[in-house]
Protein backbone atom coordinates (compact mmCIF):
# COMPACT_ATOMS: atom_id res chain seq x y z
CA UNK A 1 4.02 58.71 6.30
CA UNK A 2 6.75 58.13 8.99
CA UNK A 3 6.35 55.02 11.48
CA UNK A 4 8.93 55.05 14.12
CA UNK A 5 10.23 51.02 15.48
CA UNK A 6 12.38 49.77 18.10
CA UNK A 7 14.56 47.52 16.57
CA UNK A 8 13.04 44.45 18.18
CA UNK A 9 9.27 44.97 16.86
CA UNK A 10 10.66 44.24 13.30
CA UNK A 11 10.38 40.84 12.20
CA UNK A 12 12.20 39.99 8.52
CA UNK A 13 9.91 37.51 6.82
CA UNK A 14 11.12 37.25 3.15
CA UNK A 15 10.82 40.40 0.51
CA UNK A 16 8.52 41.73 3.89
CA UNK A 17 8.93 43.46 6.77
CA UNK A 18 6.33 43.29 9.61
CA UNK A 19 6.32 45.28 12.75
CA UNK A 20 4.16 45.63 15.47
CA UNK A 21 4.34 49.16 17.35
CA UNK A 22 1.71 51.49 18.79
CA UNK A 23 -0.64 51.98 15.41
CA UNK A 24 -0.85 48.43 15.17
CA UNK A 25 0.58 45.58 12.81
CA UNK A 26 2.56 47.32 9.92
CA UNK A 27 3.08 45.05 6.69
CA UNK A 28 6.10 46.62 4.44
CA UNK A 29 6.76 44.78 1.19
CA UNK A 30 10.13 45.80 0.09
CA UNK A 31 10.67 46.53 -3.39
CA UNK A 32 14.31 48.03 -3.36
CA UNK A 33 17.18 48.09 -0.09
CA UNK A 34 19.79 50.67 0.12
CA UNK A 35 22.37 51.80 2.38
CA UNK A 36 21.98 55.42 3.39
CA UNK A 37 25.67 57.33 5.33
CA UNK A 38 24.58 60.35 7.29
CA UNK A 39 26.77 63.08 6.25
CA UNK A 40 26.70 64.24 9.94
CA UNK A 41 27.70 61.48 11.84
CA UNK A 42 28.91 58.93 9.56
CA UNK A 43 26.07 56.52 10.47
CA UNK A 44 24.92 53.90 8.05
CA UNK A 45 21.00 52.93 8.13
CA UNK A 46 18.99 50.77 5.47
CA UNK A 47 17.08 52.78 3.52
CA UNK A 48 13.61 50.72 2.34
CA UNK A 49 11.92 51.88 -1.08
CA UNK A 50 8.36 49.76 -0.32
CA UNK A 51 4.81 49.44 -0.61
CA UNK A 52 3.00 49.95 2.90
CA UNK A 53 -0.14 47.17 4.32
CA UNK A 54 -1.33 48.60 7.46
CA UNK A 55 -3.38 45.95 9.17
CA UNK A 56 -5.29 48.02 12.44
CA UNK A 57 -6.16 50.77 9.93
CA UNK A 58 -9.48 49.58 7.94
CA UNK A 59 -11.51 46.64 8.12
CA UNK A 60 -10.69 44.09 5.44
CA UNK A 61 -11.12 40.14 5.39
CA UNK A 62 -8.91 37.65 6.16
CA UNK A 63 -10.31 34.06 5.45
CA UNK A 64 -8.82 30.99 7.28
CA UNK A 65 -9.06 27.87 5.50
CA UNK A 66 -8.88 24.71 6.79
CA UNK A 67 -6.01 21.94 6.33
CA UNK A 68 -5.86 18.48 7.23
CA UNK A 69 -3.47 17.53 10.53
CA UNK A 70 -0.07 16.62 9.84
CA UNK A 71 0.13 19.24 6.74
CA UNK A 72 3.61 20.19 6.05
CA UNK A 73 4.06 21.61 2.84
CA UNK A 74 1.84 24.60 1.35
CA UNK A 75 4.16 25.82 -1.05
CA UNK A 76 1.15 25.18 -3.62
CA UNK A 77 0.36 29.24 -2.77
CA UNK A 78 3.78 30.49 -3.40
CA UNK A 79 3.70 28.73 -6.63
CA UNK A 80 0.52 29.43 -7.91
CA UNK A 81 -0.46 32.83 -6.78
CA UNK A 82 2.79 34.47 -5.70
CA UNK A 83 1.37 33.94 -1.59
CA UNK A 84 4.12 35.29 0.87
CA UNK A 85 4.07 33.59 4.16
CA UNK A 86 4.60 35.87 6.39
CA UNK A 87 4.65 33.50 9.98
CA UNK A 88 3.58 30.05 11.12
CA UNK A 89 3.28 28.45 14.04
CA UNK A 90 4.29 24.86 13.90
CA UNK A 91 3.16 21.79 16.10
CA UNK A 92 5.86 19.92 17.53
CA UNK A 93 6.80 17.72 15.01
CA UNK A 94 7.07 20.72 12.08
CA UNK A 95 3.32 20.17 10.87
CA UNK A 96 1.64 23.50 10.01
CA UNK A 97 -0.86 24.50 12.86
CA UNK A 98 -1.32 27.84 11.38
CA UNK A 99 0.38 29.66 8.72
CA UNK A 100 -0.70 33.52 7.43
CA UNK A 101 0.15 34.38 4.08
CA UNK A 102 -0.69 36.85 1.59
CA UNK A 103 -1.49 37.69 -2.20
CA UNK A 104 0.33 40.82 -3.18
CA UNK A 105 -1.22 42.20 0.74
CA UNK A 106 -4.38 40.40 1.05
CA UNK A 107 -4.48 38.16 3.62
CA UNK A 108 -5.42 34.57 4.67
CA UNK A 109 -4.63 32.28 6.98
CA UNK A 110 -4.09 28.36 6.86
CA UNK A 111 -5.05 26.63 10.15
CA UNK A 112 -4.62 22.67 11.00
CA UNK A 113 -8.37 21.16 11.18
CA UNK A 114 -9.23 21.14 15.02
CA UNK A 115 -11.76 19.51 17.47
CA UNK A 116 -14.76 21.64 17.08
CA UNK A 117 -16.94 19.78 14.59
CA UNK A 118 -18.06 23.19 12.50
CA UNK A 119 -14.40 23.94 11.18
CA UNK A 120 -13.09 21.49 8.81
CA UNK A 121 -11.45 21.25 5.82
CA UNK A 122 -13.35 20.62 2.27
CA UNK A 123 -12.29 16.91 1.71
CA UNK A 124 -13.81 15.93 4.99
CA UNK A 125 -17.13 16.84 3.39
CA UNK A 126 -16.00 16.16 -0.26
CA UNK A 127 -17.39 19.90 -1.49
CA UNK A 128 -16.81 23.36 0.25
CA UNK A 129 -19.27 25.98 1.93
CA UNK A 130 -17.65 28.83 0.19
CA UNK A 131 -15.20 29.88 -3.12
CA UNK A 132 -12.52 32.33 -2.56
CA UNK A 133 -12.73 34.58 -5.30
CA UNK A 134 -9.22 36.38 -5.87
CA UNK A 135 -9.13 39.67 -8.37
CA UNK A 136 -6.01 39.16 -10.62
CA UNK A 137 -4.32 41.05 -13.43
CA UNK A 138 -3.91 38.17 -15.35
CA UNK A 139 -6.26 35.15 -14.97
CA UNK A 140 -4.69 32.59 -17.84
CA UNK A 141 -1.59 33.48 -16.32
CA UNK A 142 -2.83 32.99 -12.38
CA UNK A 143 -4.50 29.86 -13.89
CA UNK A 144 -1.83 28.48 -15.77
CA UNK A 145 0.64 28.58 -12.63
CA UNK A 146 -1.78 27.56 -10.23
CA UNK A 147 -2.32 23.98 -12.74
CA UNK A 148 1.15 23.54 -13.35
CA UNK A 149 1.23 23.22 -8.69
CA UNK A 150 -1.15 20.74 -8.54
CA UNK A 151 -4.57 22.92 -8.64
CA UNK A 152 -7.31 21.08 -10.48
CA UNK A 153 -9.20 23.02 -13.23
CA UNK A 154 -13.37 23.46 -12.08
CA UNK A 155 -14.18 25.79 -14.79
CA UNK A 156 -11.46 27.34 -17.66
CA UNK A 157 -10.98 30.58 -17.91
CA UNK A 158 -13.76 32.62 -20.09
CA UNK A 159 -15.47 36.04 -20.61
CA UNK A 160 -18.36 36.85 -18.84
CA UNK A 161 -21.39 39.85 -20.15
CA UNK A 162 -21.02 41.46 -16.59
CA UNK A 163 -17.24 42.23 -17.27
CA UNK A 164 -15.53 39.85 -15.74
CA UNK A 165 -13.16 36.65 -17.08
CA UNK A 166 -13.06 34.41 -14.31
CA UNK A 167 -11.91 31.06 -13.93
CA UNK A 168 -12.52 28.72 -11.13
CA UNK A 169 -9.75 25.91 -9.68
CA UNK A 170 -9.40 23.58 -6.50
CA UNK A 171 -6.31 23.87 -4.46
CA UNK A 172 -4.70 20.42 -3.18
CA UNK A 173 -6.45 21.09 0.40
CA UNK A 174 -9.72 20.97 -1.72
CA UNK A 175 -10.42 25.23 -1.86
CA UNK A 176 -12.44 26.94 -4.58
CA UNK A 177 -10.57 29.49 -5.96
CA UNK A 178 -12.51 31.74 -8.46
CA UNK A 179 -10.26 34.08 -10.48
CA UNK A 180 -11.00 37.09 -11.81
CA UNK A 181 -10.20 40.23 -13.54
CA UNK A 182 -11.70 43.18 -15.20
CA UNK A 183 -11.97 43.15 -18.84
């Protein structure tokens, strides 16, 4: 597949590249950067070895959870499930209003709680509405990281009859996480 970019529409965000051009919002994570010469002309040009997320291309979910105000630090996702973020948009004194991240290219989004009444974020209820379940290739490992961040433990990880080991945790924003892999 060859997408063509201006050099503006790229936007480096970590081990990703995102662009936005005429197909829509291309997600590149880069596994290996080389410089290419042009026997021709003697041009040099990076040369990206990487795994392509096209976002405008199928339909695919991308939850928002919500944070208290005043939020500053969600490195929690980085540390326990390998989360990218790939842009946030800050108030103006450097609190999160809404960050979007992803899991090895799935998506979510972390937004500041706001003023309508139906969005809020779990400890303002004490409980949740919904568990995020999140397919892994290695759930004690997943599990183990995401303790060792500050996630508390809602169910250890175990073999189900269906196929599935799955264990279920609660971020530090108060998110059900349910783990999962294919046995």
């Amino acid at each position: 597949m060859v997408i063509r970019f201006k050099k503006n529409d790229c936007l480096h965000l970590q081990e990703f590249l995102v662009f936005q051009n005429q197909s829509g919002i291309v997600c590149i994570k880069v596994r290996k950067i080389e410089w290419e010469t042009n026997g021709e002309t003697g041009r040099r040009r990076y040369v990206f070895f990487a795994n392509f997320i096209t976002m405008n291309q199928h339909t695919f979910f991308a939850p928002e959870l919500f944070i208290p105000n005043g939020s500053y630090d969600i490195s929690f996702y980085e540390k326990a499930f390998g989360a990218v973020e790939l842009r946030r948009f800050s108030n103006e004194d450097g609190s999160i209003h809404v960050s979007e991240l992803s899991i090895d290219g799935a998506l979510f989004h972390l937004h500041e709680t706001t003023a309508k009444s139906y969005y809020f974020s779990p400890d303002a209820h004490s409980g949740t509405t919904v568990c995020i379940g999140l397919f892994v290739t290695d759930v004690d490992a997943i599990v183990k990281n995401a303790l060792e961040a500050g996630a508390g433990e809602i169910s250890p990880a175990q073999d189900y009859d269906y196929g599935y080991r799955q264990a279920t945790i609660k971020d530090p924003f108060g998110h059900y996480w349910q783990l999962q892999q294919q046995i």
